[in-house]
Protein backbone atom coordinates (compact mmCIF):
# COMPACT_ATOMS: atom_id res chain seq x y z
CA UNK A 1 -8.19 -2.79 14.91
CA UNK A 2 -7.77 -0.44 17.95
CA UNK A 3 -4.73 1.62 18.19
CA UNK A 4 -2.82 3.36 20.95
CA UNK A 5 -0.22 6.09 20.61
CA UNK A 6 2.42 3.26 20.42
CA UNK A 7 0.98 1.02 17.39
CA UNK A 8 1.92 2.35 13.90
CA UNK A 9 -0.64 2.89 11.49
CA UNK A 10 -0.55 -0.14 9.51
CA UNK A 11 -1.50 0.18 5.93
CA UNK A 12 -2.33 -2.47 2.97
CA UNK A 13 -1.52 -1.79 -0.06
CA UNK A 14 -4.15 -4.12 -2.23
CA UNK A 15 -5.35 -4.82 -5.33
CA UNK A 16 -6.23 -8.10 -7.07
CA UNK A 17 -4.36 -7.14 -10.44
CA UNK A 18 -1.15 -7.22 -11.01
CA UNK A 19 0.77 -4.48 -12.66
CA UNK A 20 -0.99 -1.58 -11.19
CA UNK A 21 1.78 -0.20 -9.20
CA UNK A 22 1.50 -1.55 -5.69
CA UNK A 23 5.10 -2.52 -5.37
CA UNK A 24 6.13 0.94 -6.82
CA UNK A 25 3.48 2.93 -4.91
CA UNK A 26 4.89 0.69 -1.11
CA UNK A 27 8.39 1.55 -2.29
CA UNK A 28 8.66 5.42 -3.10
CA UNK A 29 5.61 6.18 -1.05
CA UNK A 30 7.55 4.84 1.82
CA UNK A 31 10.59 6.34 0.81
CA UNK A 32 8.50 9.54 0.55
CA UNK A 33 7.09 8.94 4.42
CA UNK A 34 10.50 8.04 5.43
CA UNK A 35 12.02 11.56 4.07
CA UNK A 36 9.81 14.00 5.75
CA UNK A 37 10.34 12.58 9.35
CA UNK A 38 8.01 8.84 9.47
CA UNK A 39 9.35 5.65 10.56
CA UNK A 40 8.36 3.29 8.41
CA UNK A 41 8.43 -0.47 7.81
CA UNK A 42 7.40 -2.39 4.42
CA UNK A 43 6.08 -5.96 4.59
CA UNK A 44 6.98 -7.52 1.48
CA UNK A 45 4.06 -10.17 1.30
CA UNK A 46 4.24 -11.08 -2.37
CA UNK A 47 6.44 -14.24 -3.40
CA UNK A 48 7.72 -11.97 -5.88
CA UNK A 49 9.85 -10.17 -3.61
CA UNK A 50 10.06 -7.20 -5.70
CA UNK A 51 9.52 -5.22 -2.75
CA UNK A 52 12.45 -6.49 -1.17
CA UNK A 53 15.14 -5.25 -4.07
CA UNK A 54 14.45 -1.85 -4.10
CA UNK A 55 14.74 -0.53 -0.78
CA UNK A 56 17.85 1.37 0.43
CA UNK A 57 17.69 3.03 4.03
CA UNK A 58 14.44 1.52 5.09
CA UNK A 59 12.86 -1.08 7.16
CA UNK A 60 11.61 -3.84 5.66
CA UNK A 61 10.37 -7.74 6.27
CA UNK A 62 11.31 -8.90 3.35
CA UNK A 63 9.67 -11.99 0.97
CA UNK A 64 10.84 -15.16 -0.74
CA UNK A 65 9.38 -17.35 -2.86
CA UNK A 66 9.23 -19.91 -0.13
CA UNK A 67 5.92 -17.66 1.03
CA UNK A 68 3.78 -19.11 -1.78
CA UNK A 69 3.85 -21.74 0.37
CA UNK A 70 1.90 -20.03 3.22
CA UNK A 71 -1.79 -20.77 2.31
CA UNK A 72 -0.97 -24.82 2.25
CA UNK A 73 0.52 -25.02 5.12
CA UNK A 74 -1.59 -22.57 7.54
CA UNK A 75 -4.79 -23.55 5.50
CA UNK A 76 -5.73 -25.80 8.59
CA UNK A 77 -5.10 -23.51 10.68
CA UNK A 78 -7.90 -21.52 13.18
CA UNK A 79 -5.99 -18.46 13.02
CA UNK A 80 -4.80 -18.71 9.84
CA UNK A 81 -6.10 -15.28 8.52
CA UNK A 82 -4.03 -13.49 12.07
CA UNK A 83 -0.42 -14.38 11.28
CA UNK A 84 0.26 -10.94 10.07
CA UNK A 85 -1.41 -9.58 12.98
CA UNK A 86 -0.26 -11.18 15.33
CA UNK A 87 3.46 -10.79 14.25
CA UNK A 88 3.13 -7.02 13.83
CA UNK A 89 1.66 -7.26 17.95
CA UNK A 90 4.50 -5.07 19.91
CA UNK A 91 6.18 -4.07 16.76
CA UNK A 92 6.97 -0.83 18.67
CA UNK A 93 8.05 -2.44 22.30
CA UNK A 94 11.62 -3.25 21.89
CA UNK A 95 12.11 0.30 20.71
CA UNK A 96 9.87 2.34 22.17
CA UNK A 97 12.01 5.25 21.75
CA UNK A 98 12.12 5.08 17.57
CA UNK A 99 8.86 3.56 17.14
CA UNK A 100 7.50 3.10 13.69
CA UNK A 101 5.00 5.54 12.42
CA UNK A 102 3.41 3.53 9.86
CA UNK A 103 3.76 -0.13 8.17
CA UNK A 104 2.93 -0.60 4.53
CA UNK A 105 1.83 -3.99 3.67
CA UNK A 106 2.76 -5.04 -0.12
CA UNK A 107 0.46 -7.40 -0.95
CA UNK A 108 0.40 -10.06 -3.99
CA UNK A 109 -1.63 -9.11 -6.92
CA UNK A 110 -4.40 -12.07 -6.33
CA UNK A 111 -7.76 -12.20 -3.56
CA UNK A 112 -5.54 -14.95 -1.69
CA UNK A 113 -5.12 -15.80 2.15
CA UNK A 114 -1.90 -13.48 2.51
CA UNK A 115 -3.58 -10.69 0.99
CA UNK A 116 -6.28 -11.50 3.65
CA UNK A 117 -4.05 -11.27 6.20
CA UNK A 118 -3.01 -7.88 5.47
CA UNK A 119 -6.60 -6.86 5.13
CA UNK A 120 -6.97 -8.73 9.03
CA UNK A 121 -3.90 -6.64 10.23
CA UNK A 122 -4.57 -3.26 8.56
CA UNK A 123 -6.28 -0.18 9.81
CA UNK A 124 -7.26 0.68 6.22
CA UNK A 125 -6.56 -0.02 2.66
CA UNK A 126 -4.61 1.98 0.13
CA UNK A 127 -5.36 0.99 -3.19
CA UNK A 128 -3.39 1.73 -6.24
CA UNK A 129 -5.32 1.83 -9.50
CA UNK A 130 -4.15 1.97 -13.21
CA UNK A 131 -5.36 4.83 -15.31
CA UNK A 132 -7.00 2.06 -18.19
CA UNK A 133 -9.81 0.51 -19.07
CA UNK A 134 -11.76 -1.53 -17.17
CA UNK A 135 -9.94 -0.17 -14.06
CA UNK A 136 -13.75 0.15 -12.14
CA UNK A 137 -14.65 -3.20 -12.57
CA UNK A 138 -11.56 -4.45 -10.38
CA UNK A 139 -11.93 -1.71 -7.77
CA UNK A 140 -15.67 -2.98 -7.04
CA UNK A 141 -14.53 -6.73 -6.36
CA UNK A 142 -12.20 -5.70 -4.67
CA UNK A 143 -14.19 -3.24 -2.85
CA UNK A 144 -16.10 -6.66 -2.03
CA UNK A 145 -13.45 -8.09 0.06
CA UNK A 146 -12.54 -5.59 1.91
CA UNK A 147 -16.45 -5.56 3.19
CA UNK A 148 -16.26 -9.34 3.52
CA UNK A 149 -13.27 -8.57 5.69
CA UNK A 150 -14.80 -6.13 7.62
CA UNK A 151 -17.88 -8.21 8.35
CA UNK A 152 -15.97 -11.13 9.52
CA UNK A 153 -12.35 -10.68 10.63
CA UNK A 154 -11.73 -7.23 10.81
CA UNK A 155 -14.60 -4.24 12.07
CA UNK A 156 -12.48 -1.29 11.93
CA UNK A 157 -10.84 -1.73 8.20
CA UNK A 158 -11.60 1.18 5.51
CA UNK A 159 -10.56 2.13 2.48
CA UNK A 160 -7.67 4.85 3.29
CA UNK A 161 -7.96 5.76 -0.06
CA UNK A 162 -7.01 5.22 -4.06
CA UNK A 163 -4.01 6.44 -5.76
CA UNK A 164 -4.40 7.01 -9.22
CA UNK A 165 -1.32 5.39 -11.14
CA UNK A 166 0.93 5.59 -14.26
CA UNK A 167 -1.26 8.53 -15.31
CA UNK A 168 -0.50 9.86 -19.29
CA UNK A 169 -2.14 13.07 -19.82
CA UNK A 170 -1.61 12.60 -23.48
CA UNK A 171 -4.29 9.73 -23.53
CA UNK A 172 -7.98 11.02 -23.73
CA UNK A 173 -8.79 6.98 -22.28
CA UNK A 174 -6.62 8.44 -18.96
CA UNK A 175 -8.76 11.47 -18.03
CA UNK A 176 -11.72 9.62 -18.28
CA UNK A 177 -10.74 6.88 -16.06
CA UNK A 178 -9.54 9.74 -13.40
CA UNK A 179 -12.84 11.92 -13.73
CA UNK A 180 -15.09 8.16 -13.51
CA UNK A 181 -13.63 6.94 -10.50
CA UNK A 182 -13.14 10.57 -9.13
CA UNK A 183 -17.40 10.28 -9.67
CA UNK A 184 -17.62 6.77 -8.08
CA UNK A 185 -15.50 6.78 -5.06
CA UNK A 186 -15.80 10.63 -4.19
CA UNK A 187 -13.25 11.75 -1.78
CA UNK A 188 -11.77 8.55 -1.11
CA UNK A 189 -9.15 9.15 -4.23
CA UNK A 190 -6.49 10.89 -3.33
CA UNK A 191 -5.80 14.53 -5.31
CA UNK A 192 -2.40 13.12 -6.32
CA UNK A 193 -2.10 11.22 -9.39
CA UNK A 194 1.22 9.78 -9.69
CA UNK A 195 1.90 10.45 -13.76
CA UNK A 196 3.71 7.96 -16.10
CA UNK A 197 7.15 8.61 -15.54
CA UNK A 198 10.63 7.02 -17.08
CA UNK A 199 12.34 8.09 -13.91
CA UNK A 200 10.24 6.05 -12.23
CA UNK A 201 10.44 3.06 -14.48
CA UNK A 202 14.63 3.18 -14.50
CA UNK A 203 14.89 3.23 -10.41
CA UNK A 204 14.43 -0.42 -9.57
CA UNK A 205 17.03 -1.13 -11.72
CA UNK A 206 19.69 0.40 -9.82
CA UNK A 207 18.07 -0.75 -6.79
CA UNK A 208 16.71 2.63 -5.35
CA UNK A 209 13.43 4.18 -4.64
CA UNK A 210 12.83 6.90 -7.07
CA UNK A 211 13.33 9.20 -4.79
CA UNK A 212 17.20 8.67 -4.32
CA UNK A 213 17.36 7.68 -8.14
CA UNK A 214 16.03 11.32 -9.48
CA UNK A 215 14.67 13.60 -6.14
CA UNK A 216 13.48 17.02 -8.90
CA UNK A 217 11.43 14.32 -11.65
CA UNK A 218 8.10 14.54 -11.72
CA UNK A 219 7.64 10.94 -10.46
CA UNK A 220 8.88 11.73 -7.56
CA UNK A 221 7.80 15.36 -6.27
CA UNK A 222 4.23 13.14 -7.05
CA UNK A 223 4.99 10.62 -4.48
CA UNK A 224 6.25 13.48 -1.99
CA UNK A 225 2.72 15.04 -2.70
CA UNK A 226 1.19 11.80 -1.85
CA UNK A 227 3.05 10.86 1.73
CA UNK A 228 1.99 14.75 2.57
CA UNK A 229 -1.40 14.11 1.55
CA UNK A 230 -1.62 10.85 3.11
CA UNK A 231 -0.23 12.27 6.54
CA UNK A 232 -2.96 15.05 6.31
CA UNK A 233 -5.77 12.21 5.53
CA UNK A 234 -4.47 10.66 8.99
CA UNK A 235 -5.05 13.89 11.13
CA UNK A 236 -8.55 14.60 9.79
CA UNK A 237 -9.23 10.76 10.56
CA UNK A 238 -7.30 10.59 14.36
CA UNK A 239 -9.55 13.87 14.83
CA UNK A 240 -12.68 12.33 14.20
């Protein structure tokens, strides 16, 4: 996707497996974004809705289940992987003034058509991964799609990078997860590892981010490190 100085940065938050953190990671990293000066808009685009809750004080399209329904009834469809695209076109014209800095796209935890749509309507992919076993082999099929995507709907998608998730330095299994996928993927994983965290766990059930639940806990300074991180990712890349 091109971009001009008006078009937020719109990012996907994707992987196939569920439980990973990619509702928690759209959530408190946009909260994160949101407190150090962004503008920022989450597209809920699971059925779940889970996105949707959990989000006090910031823009969001929200989800119901009735979107499971989506891949029957575009399946037909020629542009049926450029709904998400095309409704994000002129996001920024009716308020050019406050314009949103970034849009983080919550995708559902399967390799479906809305998750290709996302992929279609992002600039890059942000990928939360679980600190477990086996973590590797679902980064590389994924890692799959988003080239398939690139080759035929989308030229200018990358991988923005990969968040390390629901980190436990106590288990040996953890660090060795972190130090293999630090070896496969390079610099493309972030520095921050967001740790295990109670705090973080407790939140969506008083329907807050984390970081209006408990600001000081180490959950989420983590996700303040991340948004900072994230912003200085998107200055090396506009520099390029």
């Amino acid at each position: 996707m091109t971009q001009s100085a008006q078009t937020p940065r719109v990012l996907a938050l994707a992987n196939q497996k569920g439980g990973v953190g990619k509702t928690t990671t759209a959530i408190n990293l946009g909260t994160a974004l949101a407190a150090i000066g962004e503008r920022v808009l989450i597209v809920d685009l699971d059925p779940q809705g889970n996105a949707s809750t959990a989000v006090p004080q910031l823009s969001i399209a929200s989800s119901t289940l009735d979107l499971s329904g989506l891949e029957l009834e575009i399946a037909q469809a020629r542009d049926r992987a450029f709904r998400l695209r095309h409704a994000l076109e002129g996001l920024n014209a009716d308020a050019p003034e406050q314009p949103f800095g970034y849009v983080l796209v919550d995708c559902p935890p399967s390799l479906n058509l809305l998750t290709v749509n996302a992929m279609a309507a992002a600039h890059s992919i942000l990928v939360p991964l679980q600190c477990e076993f086996f973590a590797l082999e679902g980064l590389s099929q994924l890692l799959k799609t988003v080239e398939q995507v690139k080759s035929t709907l989308n030229p200018g998608l990358s991988i923005h990078g990969i968040v390390l998730t629901m980190y436990d330095a106590r288990n040996n299994l953890a660090g060795q997860v972190v130090a293999d996928v630090r070896q496969f993927m390079g610099e493309k994983v972030y520095q921050t590892i967001i740790p295990r965290n109670v705090r973080v766990s407790e939140a969506p059930s008083y329907g807050k981010p984390v970081l209006l639940y408990d600001l000081k806990c180490v959950g989420s300074q983590a996700y303040l490190r991340l948004a900072s991180e994230i912003i200085q990712r998107e200055k090396t890349l506009r520099a390029a």
